[in-house]
Protein backbone atom coordinates (compact mmCIF):
# COMPACT_ATOMS: atom_id res chain seq x y z
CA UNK A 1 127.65 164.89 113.13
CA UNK A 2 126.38 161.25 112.59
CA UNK A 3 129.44 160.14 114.44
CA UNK A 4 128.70 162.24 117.68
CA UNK A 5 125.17 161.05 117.46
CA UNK A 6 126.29 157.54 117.46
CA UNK A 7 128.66 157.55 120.30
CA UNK A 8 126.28 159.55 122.39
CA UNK A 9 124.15 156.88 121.76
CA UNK A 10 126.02 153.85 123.01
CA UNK A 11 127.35 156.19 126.15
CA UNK A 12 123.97 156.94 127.61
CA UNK A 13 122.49 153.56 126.45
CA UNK A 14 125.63 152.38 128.14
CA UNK A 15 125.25 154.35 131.04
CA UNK A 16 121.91 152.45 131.70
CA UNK A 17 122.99 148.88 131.42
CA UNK A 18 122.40 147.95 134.81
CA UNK A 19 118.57 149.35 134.53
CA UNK A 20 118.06 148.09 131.62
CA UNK A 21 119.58 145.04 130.54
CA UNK A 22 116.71 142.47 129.94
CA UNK A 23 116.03 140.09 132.56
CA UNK A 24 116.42 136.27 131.91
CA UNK A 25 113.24 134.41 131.73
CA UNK A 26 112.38 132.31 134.51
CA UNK A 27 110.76 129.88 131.87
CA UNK A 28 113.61 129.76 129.31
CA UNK A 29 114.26 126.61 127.75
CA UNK A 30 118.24 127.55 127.13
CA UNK A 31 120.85 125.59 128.09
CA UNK A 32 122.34 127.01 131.48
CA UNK A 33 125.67 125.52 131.02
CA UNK A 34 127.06 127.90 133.70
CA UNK A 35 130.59 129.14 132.31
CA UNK A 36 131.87 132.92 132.12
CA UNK A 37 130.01 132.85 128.63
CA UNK A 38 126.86 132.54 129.77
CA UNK A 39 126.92 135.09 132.83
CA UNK A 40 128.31 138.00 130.12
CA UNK A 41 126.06 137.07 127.44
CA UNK A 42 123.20 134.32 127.62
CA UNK A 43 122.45 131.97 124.36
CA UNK A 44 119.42 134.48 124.22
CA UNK A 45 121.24 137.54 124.23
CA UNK A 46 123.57 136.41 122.01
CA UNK A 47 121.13 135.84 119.26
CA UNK A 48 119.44 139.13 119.67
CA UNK A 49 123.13 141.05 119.36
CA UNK A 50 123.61 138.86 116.21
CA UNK A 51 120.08 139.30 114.91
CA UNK A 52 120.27 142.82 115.24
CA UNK A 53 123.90 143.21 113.59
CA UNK A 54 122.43 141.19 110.51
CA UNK A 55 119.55 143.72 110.33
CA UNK A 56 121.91 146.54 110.19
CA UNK A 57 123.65 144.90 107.55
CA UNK A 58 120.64 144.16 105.64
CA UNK A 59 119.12 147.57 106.39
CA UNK A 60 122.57 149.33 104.70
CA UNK A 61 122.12 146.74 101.90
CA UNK A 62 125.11 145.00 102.60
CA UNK A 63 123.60 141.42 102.49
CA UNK A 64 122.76 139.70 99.10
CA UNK A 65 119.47 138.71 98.73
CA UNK A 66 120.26 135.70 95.93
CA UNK A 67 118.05 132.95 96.38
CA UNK A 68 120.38 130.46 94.56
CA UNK A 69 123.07 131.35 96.31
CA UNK A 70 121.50 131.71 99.61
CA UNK A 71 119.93 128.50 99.52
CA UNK A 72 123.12 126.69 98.60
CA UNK A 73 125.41 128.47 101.11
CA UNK A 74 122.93 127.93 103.90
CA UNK A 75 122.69 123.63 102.87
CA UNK A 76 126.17 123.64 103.16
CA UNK A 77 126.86 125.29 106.24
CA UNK A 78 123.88 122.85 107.93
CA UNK A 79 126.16 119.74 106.64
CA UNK A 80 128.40 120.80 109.19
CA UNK A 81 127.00 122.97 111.73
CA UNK A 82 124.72 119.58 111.67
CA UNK A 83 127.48 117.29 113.48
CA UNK A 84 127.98 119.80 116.29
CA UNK A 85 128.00 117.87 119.52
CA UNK A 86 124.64 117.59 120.22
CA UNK A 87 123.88 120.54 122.79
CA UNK A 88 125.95 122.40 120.19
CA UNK A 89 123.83 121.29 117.67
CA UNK A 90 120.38 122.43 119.06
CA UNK A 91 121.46 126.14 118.36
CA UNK A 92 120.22 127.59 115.33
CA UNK A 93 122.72 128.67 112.63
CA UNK A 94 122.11 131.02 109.97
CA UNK A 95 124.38 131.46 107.03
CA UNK A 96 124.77 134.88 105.02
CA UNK A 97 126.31 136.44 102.06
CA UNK A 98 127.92 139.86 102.17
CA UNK A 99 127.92 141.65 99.30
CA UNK A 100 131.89 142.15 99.51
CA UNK A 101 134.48 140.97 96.81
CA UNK A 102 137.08 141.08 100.24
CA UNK A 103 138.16 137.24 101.10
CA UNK A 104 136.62 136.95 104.68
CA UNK A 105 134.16 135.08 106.41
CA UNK A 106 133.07 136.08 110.22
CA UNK A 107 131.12 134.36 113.29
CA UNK A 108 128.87 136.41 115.18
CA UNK A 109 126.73 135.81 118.38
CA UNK A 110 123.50 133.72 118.27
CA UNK A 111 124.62 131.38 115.08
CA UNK A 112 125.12 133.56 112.42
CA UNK A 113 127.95 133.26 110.23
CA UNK A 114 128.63 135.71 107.54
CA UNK A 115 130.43 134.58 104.08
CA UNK A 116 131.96 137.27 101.59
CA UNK A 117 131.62 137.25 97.91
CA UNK A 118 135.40 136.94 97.51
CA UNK A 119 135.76 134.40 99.70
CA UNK A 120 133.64 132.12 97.03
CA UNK A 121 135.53 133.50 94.67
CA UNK A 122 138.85 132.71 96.05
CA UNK A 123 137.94 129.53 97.17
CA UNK A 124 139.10 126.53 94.55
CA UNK A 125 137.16 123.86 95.57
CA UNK A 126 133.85 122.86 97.84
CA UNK A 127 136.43 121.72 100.54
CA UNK A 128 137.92 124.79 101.03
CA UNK A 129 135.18 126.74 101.36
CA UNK A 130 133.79 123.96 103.51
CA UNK A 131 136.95 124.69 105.98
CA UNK A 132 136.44 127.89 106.65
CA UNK A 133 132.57 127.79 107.19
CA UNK A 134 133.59 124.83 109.71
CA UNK A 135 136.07 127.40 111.39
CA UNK A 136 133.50 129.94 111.70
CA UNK A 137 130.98 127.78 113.11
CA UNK A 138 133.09 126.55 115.41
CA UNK A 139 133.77 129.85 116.44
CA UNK A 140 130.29 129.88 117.65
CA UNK A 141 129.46 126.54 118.78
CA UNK A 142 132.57 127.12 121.35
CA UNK A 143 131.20 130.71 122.06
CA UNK A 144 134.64 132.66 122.33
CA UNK A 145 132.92 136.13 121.53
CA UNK A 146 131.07 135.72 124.49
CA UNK A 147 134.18 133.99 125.88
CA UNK A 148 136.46 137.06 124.89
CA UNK A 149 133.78 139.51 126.88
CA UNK A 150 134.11 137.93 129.71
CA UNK A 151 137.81 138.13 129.91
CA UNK A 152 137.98 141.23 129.48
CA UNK A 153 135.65 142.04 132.49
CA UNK A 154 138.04 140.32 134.45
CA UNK A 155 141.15 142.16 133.40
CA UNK A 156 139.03 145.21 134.03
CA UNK A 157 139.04 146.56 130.65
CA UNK A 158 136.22 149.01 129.39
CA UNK A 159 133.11 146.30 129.15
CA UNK A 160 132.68 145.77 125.83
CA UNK A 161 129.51 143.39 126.94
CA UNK A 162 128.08 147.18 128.01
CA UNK A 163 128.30 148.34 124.42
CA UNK A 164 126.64 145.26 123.30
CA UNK A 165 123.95 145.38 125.59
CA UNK A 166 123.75 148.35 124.87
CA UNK A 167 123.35 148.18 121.10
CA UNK A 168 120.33 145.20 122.12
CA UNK A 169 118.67 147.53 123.92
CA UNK A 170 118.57 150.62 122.16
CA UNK A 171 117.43 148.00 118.91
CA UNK A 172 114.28 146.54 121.07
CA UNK A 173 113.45 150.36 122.61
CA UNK A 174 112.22 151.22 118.57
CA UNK A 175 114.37 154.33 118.32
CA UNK A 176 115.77 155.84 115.49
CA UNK A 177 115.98 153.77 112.72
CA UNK A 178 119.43 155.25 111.80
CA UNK A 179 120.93 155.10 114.89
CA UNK A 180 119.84 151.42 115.50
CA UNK A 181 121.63 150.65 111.92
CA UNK A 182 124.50 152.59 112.75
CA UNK A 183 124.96 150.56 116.15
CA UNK A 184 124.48 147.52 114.75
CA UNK A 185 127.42 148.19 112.17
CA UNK A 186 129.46 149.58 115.20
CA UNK A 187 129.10 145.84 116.18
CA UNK A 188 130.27 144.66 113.50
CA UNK A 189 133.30 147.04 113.69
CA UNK A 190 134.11 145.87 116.96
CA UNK A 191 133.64 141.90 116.57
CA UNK A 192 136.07 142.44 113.23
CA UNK A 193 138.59 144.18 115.85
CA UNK A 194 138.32 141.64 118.27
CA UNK A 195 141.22 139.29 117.66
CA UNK A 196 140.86 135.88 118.99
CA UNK A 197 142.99 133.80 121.13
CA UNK A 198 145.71 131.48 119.39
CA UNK A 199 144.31 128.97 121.43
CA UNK A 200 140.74 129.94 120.20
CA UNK A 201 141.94 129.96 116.58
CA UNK A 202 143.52 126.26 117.22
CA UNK A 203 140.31 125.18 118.66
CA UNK A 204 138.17 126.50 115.78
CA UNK A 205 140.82 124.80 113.31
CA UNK A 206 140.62 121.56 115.25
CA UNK A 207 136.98 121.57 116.00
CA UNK A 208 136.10 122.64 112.57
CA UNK A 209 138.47 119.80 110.40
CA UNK A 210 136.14 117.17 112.61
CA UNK A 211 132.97 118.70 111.26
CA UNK A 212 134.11 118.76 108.02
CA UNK A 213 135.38 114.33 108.24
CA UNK A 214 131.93 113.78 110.20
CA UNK A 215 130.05 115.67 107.19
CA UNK A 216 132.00 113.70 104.46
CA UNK A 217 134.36 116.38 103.60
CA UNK A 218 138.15 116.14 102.49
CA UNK A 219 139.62 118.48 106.11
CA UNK A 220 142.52 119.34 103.93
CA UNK A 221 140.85 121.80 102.21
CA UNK A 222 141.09 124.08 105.53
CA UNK A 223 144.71 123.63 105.49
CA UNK A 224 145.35 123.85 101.43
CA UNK A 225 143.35 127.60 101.93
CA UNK A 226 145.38 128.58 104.54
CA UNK A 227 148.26 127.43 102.00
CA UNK A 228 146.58 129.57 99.44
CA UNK A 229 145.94 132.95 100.98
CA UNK A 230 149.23 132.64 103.00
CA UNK A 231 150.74 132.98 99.63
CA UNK A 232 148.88 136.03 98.56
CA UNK A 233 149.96 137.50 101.76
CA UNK A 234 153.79 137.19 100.88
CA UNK A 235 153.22 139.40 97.53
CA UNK A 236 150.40 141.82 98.91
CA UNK A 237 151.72 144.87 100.08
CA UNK A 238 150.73 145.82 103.92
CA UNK A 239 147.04 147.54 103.20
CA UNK A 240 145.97 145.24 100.95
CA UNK A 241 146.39 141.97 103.33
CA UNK A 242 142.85 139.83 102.46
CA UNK A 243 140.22 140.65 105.72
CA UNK A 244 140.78 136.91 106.70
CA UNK A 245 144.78 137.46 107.34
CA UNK A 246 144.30 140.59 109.59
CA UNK A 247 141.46 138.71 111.88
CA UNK A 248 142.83 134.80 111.21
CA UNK A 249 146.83 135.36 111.33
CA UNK A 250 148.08 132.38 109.09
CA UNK A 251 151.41 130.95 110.24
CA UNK A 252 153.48 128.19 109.04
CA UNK A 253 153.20 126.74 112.48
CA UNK A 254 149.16 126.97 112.21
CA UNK A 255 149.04 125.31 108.79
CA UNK A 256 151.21 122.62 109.81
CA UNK A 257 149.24 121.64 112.74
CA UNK A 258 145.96 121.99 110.66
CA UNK A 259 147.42 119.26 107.99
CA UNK A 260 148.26 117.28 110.90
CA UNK A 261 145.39 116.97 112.07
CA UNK A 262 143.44 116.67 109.04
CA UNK A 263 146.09 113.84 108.34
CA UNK A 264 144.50 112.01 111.22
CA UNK A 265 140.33 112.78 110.01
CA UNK A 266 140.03 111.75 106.81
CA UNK A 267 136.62 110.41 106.06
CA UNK A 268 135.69 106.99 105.52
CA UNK A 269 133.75 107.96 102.41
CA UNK A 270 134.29 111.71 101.42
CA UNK A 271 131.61 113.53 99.79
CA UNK A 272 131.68 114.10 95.69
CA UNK A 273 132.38 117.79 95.09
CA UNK A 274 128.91 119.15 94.28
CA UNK A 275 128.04 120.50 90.99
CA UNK A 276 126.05 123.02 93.16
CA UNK A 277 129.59 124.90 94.31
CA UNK A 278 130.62 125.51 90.73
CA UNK A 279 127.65 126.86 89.72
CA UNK A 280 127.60 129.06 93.03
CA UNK A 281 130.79 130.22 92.10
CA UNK A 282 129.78 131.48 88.73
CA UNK A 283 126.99 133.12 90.25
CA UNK A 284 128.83 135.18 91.89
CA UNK A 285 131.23 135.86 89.47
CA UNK A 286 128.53 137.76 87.37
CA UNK A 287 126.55 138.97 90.34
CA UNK A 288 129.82 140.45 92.04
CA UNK A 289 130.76 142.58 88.75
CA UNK A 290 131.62 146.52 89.25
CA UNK A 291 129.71 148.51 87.56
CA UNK A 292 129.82 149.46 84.24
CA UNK A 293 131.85 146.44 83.63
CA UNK A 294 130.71 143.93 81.46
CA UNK A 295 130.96 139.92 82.47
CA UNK A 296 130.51 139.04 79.59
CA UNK A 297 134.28 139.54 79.14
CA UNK A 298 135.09 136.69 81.12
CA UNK A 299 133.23 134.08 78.51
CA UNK A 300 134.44 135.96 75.92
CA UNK A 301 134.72 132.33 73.85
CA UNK A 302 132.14 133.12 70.93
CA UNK A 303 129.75 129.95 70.52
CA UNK A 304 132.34 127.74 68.70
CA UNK A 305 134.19 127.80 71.99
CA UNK A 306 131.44 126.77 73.92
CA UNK A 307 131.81 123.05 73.34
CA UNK A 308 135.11 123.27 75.54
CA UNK A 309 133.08 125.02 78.51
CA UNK A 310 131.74 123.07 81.72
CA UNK A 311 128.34 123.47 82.00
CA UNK A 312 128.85 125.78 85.14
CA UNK A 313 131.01 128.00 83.07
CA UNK A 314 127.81 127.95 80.45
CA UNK A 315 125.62 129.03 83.18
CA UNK A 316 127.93 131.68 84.45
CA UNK A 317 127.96 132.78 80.97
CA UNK A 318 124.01 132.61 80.38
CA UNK A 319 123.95 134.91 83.47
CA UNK A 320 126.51 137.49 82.52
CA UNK A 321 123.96 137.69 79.05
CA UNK A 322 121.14 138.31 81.32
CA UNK A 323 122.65 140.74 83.45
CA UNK A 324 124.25 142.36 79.85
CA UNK A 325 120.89 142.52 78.52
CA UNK A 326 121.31 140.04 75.98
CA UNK A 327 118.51 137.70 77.40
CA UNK A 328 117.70 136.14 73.58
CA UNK A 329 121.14 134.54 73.86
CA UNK A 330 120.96 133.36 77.68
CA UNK A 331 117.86 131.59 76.53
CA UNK A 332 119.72 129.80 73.88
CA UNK A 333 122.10 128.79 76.19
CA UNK A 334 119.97 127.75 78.88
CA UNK A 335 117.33 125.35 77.02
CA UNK A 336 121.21 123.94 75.37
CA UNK A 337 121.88 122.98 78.98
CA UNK A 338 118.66 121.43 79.91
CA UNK A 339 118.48 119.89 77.17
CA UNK A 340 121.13 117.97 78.60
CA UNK A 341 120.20 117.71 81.92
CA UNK A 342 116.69 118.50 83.14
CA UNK A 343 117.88 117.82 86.93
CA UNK A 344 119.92 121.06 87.59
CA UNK A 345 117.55 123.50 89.40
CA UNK A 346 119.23 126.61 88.91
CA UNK A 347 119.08 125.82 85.50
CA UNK A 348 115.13 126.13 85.36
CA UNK A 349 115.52 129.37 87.49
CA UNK A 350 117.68 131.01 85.29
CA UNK A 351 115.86 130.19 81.75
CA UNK A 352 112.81 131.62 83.49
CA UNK A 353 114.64 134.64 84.28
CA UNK A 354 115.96 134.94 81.07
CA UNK A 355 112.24 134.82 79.58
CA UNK A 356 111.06 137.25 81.68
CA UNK A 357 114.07 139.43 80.82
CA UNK A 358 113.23 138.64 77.08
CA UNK A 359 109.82 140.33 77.54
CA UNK A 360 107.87 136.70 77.46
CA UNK A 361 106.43 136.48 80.29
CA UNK A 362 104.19 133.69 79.42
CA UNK A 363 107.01 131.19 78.64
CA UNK A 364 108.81 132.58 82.30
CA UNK A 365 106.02 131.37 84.26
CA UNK A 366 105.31 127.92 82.38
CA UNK A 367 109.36 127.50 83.19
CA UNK A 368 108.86 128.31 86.05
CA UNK A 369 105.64 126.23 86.58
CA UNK A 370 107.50 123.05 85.32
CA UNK A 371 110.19 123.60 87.58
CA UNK A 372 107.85 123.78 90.84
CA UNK A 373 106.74 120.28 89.43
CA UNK A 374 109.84 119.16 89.03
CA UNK A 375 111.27 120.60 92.34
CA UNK A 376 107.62 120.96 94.87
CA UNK A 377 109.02 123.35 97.71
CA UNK A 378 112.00 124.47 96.46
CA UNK A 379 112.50 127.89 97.88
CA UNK A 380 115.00 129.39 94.71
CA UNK A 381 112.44 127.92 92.16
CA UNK A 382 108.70 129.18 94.57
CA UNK A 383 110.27 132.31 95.50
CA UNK A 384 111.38 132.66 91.48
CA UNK A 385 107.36 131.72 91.00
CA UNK A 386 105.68 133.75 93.12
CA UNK A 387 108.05 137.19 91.85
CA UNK A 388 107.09 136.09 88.36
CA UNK A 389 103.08 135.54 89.12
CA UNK A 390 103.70 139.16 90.98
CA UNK A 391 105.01 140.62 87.83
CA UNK A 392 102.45 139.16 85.44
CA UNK A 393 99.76 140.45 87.69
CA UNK A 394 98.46 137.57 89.35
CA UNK A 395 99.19 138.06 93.33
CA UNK A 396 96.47 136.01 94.30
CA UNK A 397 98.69 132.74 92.94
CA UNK A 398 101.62 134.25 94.10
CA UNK A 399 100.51 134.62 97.58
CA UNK A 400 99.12 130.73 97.39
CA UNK A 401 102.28 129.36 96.15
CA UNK A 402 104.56 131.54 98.65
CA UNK A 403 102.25 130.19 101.29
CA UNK A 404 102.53 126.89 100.63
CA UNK A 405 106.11 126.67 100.88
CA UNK A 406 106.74 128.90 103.81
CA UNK A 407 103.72 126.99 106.24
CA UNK A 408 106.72 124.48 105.75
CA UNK A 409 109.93 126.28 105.71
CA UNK A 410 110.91 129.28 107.34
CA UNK A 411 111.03 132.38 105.23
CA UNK A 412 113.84 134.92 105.05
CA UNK A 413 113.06 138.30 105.94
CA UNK A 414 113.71 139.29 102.23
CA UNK A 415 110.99 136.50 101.49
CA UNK A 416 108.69 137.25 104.47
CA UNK A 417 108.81 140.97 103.09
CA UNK A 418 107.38 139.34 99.53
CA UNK A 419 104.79 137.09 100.33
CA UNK A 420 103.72 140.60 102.41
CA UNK A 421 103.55 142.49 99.30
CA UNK A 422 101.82 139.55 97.46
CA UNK A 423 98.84 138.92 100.25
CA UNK A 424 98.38 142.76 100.30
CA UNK A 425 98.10 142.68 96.15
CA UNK A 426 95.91 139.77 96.45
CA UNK A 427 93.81 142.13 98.92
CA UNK A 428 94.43 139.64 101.68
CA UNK A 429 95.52 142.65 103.75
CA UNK A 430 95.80 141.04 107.51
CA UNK A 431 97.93 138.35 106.12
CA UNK A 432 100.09 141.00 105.05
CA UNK A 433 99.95 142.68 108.37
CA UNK A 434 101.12 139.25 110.02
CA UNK A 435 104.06 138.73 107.47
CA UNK A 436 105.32 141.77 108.15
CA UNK A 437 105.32 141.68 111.55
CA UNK A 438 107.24 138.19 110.97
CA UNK A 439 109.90 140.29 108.82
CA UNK A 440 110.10 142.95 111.96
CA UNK A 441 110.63 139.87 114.55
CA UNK A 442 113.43 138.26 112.16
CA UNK A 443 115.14 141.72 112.72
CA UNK A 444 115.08 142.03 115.72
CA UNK A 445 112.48 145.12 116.04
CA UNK A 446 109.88 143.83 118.29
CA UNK A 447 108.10 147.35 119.14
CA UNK A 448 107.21 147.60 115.20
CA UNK A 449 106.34 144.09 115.07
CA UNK A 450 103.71 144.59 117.40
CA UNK A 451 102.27 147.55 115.83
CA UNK A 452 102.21 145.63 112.77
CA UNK A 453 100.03 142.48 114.62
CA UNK A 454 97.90 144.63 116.22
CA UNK A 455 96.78 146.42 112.51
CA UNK A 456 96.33 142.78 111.56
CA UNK A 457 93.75 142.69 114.54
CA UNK A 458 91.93 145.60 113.54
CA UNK A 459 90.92 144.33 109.54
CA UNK A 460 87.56 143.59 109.59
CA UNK A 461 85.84 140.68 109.08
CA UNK A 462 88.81 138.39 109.86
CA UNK A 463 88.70 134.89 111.02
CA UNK A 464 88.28 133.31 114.11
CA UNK A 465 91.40 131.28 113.29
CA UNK A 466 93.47 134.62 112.32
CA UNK A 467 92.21 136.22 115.54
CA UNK A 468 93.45 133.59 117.59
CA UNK A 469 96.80 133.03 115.53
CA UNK A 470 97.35 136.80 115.66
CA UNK A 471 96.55 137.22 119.07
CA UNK A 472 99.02 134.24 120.39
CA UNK A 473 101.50 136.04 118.26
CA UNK A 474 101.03 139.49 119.70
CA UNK A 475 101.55 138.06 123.03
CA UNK A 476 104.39 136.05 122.48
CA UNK A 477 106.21 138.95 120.80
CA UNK A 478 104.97 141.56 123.87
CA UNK A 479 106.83 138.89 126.21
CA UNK A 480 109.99 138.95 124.98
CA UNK A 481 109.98 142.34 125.29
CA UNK A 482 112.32 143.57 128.32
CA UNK A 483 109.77 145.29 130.65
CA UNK A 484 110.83 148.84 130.80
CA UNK A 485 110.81 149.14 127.69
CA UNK A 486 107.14 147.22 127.22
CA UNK A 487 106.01 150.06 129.64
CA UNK A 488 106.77 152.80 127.79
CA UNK A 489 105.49 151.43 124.69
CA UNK A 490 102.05 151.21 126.74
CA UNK A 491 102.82 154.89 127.58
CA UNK A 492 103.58 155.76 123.79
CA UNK A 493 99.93 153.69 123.08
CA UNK A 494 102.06 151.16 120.92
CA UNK A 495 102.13 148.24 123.46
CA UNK A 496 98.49 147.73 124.08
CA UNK A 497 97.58 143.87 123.80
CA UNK A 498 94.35 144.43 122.46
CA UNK A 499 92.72 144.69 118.66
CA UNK A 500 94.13 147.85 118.25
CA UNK A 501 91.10 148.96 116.14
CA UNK A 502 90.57 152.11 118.21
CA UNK A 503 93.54 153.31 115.71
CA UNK A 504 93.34 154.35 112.17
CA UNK A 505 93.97 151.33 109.87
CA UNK A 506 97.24 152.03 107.49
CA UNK A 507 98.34 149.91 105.03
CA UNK A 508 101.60 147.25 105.80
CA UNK A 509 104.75 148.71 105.93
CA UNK A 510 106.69 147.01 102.50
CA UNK A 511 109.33 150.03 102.58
């Protein structure tokens, strides 16, 4: 049944494409760079597809929502999405974890880039993993999704750019919230299926290996993990073949023009291997864990046979205590390790996590205190703050320390969802109103964005500041609205640019 409401929803949102695809913006400050790309699918539409196929992702709870882990996969890919060529470099990229132990990775439209839990796992060093974040982005920076669209509208194949659009518009129309999810993972269906170009693949490989020299990497890690999975694939029977194999065909012929090439880039003074990937990796060892499994099992050396373990492996083992329920020992472990060095951030994350596990709540948030001191703006060790100041009843802190760091950087919609639910404790309800309309806009769902900007408008007794920020916002969001569909939300009474206060004042939406 969900399946015939689905496809009847991309063929009649289909069957409106030319009526309702958004116009471009006379005012747009993107790039016209005039290729087939860009008359399929503009840098604009691109990023709404992609921003919408990340919210159906997060909204099936398919993304992990790690801050550790998040923050370090994102500060690597911006080491090398940062030496782009320069127009290239302008875009926005956004890096992701899927909750998947399947060795992929995937590039989607707008700068988004997807990583898999098993491919950190099967990576064996920061260089590999480097290589095929460098491939991905390069998959993006050269645009061949949009690229591949195009093509096909010339060979006269059924538009696949139509089912896109589609899937945009049906996403900024409101709709059914299923539906929209449902599309959105229909996207990412079809951008799996869509096999690029050898001479796409060859251009991500090449492109990629020079962002990885230019950002101080070792490019033979691209090759030697090609070498690696290639490998698996000659002793994995036909439906087990990794996710990367089936949508990046290795060949012996591809890895020896890789390693070429690499041969040619190496940098003048390549980056040391960050102790930030090992503990990463460990991370997700214990986060990545079936259930009812125990990861504990893989430190299964009893304390005597913890002098012999790195320090990332003493982490990963701290964790697997925590997530065991054994938080007495992951404390031990953890003030053992900063003991020895104080200068580890996830280190101070993870002992305050381990207190608060442990029932101390008191010692979690002077850890976690120190560690803001140690690290100001940090978003692991504020957002690690401000859910421990939430637990121990003090919002009002929480929102103020949340605040501070995201006036500076960007929250995620995970974190623009919890400095929501901390203004709202703290009573400072419009606040809340505004963040959540932020967390609407980062997903791409514009029509509930506004509703939630206008109930900011309609508090009483705000500010003459908030008015004016909320108001500039409301606007802003109402014009990127594609008209049609800003007309019936008039209609509907959702689209109205005013206060809004004529309506019955509900709390924020934090579902």
């Amino acid at each position: 049944m969900m399946r015939t409401r689905l496809f009847t929803f991309l063929i009649t949102l289909s069957s409106l494409l030319v009526a309702s695809w958004p116009a471009h913006s006379a005012d747009s400050n993107l790039p016209d760079i005039g290729s087939p790309a860009s008359a399929t699918l503009s840098l604009e539409d691109e990023y709404r597809l992609g921003s919408m196929v990340v919210r159906g992702l997060r909204d099936q709870g398919e993304i992990l929502d790690d801050p550790e882990i998040n923050a370090y996969v994102q500060s690597l890919g911006l080491q090398l999405s940062s030496q782009a060529q320069q127009q290239q470099a302008e875009r926005s990229f956004r890096f992701f974890v899927v909750k998947d132990t399947e060795i992929n990775a995937f590039a989607l439209p707008g700068g988004f880039v997807g990583i898999n839990a098993g491919l950190l796992l099967a990576t064996r060093n920061e260089n590999e993993l480097a290589g095929v974040m460098a491939h991905e982005i390069s998959h993006v920076t050269q645009r061949h999704i949009a690229r591949s669209i195009a093509a096909e509208n010339r060979n006269g194949i059924v538009s696949t750019a139509a089912m896109l659009a589609a899937i945009l518009v049906g996403a900024a129309a409101g709709g059914d919230a299923a539906i929209a999810g449902l599309a959105a993972a229909q996207s990412v269906a079809l951008q799996n299926q869509m096999s690029f170009s050898r001479d796409e693949e060859t251009e991500a490989d090449n492109i990629g290996i020079g962002l990885m020299a230019h950002a101080g990497f070792n490019p033979n890690g691209m090759w030697q993990f090609f070498e690696v999975i290639d490998r698996q694939n000659g002793t994995t029977k036909e439906a087990d073949i990794p996710a990367i194999l089936r949508n990046h065909p290795v060949t012996t012929e591809r890895i020896a023009e890789t390693r070429s090439r690499a041969a040619s880039l190496q940098p003048a003074v390549p980056n040391k291997e960050s102790f930030s990937y090992a503990m990463m990796r460990e991370r997700m060892r214990v986060l990545s864990t079936p259930p009812g499994e125990d990861p504990r099992q893989y430190y299964s050396s009893g304390k005597q046979g913890e002098a012999k373990m790195s320090d990332a492996s003493l982490y990963g083992k701290a964790l697997a205590n925590i997530s065991a329920g054994d938080a007495q020992e992951a404390v031990r472990i953890l003030k053992n390790l900063l003991n020895r060095d104080a200068t580890v951030m996830p280190f101070h994350t993870a002992l305050g996590q381990a207190q608060l596990a442990a029932g101390n709540n008191e010692a979690a948030l002077a850890t976690f205190a120190s560690a803001l001191t140690l690290f100001p703006r940090n978003v692991p060790v504020t957002v690690r703050y401000g859910e421990a100041l939430l637990r121990a009843g003090n919002p009002k802190l929480a929102h103020e320390v949340l605040l501070d760091l995201f006036n500076v950087v960007a929250p995620t919609p995970d974190q623009a969802k919890l400095i929501a639910l901390a203004a709202n404790s703290a009573g400072d309800v419009a606040d809340a109103y505004e963040y959540m309309g932020e967390y609407y806009i980062m997903g791409g769902d514009l029509s509930l964005a506004v509703s939630q900007l206008q109930m900011a408008l309609s508090v009483p007794n705000i500010t003459a500041v908030q008015r004016a920020k909320f108001e500039a916002r409301l606007e802003e969001v109402q014009r990127a609205i594609p008209r049609k569909i800003r007309n019936q939300m008039a209609q509907d009474g959702r689209g109205g640019s005013g206060s809004g206060s004529g309506g019955q004042r509900r709390q924020p939406r934090l579902n």
